[in-house]
Protein backbone atom coordinates (compact mmCIF):
# COMPACT_ATOMS: atom_id res chain seq x y z
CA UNK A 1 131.28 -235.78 90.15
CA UNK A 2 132.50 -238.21 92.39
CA UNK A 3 135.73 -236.94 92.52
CA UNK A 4 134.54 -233.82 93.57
CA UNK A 5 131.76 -235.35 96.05
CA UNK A 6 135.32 -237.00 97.92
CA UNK A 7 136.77 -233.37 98.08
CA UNK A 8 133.48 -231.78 99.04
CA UNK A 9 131.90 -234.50 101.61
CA UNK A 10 128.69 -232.32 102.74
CA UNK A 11 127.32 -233.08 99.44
CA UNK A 12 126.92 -236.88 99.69
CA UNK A 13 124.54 -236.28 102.85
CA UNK A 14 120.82 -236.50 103.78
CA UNK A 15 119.34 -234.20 105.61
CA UNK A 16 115.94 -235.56 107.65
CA UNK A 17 114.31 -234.46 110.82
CA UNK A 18 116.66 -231.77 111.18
CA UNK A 19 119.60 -233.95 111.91
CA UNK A 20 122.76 -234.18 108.87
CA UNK A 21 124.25 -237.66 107.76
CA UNK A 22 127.10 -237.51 106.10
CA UNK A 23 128.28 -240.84 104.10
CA UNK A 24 131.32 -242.48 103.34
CA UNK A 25 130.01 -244.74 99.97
CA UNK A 26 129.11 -242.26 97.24
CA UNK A 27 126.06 -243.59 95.74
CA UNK A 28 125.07 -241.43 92.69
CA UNK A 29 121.36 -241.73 91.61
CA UNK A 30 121.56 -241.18 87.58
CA UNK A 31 118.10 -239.15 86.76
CA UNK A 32 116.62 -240.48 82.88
CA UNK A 33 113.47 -240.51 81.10
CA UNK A 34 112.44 -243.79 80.93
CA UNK A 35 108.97 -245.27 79.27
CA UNK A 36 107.16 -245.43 82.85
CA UNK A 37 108.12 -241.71 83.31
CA UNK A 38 111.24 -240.25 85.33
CA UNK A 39 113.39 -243.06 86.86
CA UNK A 40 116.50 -242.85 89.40
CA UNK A 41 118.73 -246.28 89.60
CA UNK A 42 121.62 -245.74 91.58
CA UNK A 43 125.26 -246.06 90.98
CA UNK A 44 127.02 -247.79 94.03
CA UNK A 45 130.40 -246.66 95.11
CA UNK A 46 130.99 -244.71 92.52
CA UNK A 47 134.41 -243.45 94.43
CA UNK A 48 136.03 -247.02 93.54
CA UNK A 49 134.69 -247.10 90.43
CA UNK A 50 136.66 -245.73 86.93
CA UNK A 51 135.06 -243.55 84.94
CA UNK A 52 134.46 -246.92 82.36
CA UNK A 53 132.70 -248.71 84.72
CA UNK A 54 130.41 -246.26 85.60
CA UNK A 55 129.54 -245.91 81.96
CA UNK A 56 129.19 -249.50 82.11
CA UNK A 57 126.55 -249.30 84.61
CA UNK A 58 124.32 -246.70 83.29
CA UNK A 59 124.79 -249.00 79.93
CA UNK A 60 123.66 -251.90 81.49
CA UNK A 61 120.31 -249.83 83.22
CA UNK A 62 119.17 -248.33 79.86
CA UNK A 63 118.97 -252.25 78.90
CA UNK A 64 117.46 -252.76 82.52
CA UNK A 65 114.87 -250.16 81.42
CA UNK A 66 113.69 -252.12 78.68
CA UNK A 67 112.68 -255.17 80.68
CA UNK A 68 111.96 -253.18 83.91
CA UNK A 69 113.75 -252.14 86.84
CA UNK A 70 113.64 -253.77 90.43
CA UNK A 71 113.02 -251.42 94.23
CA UNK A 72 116.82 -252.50 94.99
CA UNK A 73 118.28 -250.57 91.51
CA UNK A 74 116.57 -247.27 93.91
CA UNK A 75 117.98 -247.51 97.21
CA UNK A 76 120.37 -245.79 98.71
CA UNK A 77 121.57 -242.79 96.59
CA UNK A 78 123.27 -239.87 98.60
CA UNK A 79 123.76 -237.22 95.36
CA UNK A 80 121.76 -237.11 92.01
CA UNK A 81 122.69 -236.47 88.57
CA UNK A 82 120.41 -234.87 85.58
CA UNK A 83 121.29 -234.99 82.19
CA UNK A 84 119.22 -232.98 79.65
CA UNK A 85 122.13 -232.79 77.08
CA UNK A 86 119.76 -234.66 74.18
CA UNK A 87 117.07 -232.02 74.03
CA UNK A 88 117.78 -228.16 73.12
CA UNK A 89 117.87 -227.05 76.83
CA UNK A 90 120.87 -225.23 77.90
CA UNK A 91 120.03 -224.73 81.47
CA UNK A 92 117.27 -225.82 83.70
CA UNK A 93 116.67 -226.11 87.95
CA UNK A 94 116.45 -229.73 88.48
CA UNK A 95 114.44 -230.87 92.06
CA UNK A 96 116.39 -232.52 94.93
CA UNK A 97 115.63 -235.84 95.51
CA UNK A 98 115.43 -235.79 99.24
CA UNK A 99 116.23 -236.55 101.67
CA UNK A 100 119.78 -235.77 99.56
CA UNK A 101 121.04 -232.63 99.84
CA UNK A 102 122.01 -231.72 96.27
CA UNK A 103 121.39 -232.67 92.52
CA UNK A 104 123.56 -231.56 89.67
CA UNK A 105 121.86 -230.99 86.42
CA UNK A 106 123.48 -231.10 83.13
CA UNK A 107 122.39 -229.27 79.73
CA UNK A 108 123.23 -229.82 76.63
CA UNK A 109 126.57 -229.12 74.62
CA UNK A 110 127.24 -227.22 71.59
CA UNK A 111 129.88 -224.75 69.81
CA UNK A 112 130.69 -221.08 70.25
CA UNK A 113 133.20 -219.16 68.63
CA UNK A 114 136.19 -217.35 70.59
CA UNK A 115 139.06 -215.21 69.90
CA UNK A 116 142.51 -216.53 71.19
CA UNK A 117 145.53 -214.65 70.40
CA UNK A 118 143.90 -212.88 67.79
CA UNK A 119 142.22 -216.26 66.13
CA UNK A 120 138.48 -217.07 65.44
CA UNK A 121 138.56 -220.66 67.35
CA UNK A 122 135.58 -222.85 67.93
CA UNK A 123 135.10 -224.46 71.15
CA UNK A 124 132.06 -226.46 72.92
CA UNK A 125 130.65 -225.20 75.81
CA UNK A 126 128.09 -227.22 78.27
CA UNK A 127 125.89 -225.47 81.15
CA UNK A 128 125.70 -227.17 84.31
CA UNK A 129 123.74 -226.42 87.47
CA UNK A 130 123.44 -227.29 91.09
CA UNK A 131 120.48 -227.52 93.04
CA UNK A 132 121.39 -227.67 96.86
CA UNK A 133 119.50 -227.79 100.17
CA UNK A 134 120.76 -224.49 101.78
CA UNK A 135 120.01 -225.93 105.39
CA UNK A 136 123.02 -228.07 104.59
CA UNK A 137 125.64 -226.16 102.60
CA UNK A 138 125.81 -221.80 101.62
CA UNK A 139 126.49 -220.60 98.13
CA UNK A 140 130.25 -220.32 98.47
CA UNK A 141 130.87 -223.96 99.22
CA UNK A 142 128.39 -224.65 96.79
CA UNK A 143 130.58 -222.76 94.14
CA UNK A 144 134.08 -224.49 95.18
CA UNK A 145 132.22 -227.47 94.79
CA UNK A 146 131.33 -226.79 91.16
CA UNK A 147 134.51 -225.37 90.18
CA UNK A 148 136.04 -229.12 91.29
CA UNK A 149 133.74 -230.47 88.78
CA UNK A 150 134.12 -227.85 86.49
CA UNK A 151 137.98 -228.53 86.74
CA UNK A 152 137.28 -232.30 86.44
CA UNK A 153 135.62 -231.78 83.13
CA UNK A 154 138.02 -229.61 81.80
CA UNK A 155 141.74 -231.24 83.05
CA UNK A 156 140.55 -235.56 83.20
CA UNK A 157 143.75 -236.11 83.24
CA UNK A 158 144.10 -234.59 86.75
CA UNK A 159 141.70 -236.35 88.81
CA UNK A 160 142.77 -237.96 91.50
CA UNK A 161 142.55 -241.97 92.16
């Protein structure tokens, strides 16, 4: 995501008072289900961070959740993330958390079958959606910008930095 944020810059933005901001930091706010209800820490910097220490961080806040969170693990996010992928919901709208302009919402995973050259194969699939404030960005930039992640998932190995 943050890869593609770097490649795609009008989507780490707030828009407020009709007036754009467009940021350098990418500051991902991580969207969970937490015993208080519906919680959104934020990631700092994710575009200097490796994928591990990411992980590392939303680690660390699902132990944070258990002894409860402080107002500075909230400030300053500039994209959201929504992860659904541990119920049975493929797909779903997820809300914008403004004044950001765009929230990415992930479903869960499973297995499909598929023909290739002639072969029943099994493969896993995922549905992912975008939510996006369309006084900020159209559909079309809003679709390169999901095939980057799209390509991200798929190809690792390829992302830059």
């Amino acid at each position: 995501l943050s890869n593609a944020i770097e490649k795609h810059p009008i989507f780490n933005s707030h828009y407020l008072n009709d007036d754009i901001k467009t940021f350098k930091e990418i500051n991902i706010g991580y969207a969970f289900a937490a015993k208080q209800g519906l919680v959104v820490p934020v990631i700092k910097n994710t575009e200097n961070k490796s994928i591990i220490e990411i992980a590392k961080v939303i680690r660390e806040y699902s132990k944070i959740e258990k002894t409860g969170f402080k107002s500075e693990h909230f400030i300053g996010g500039t994209f959201s993330i929504t992860n659904l992928s541990s119920t049975v919901v493929d797909y779903f709208d997820p809300l914008i958390n403004p004044p950001q302009v765009g929230i990415l919402g992930i479903g869960r995973t499973s297995s499909e079958p598929f023909y290739d050259q002639g072969k029943l194969k099994e493969r896993k699939i995922g549905y992912i959606s975008l939510t996006f404030d369309h006084r900020v960005v159209d559909g079309y930039p809003a679709a390169k910008f999901l095939e980057e992640i799209i390509k991200n998932i798929n190809e690792p190995s390829n992302i830059d930095g």
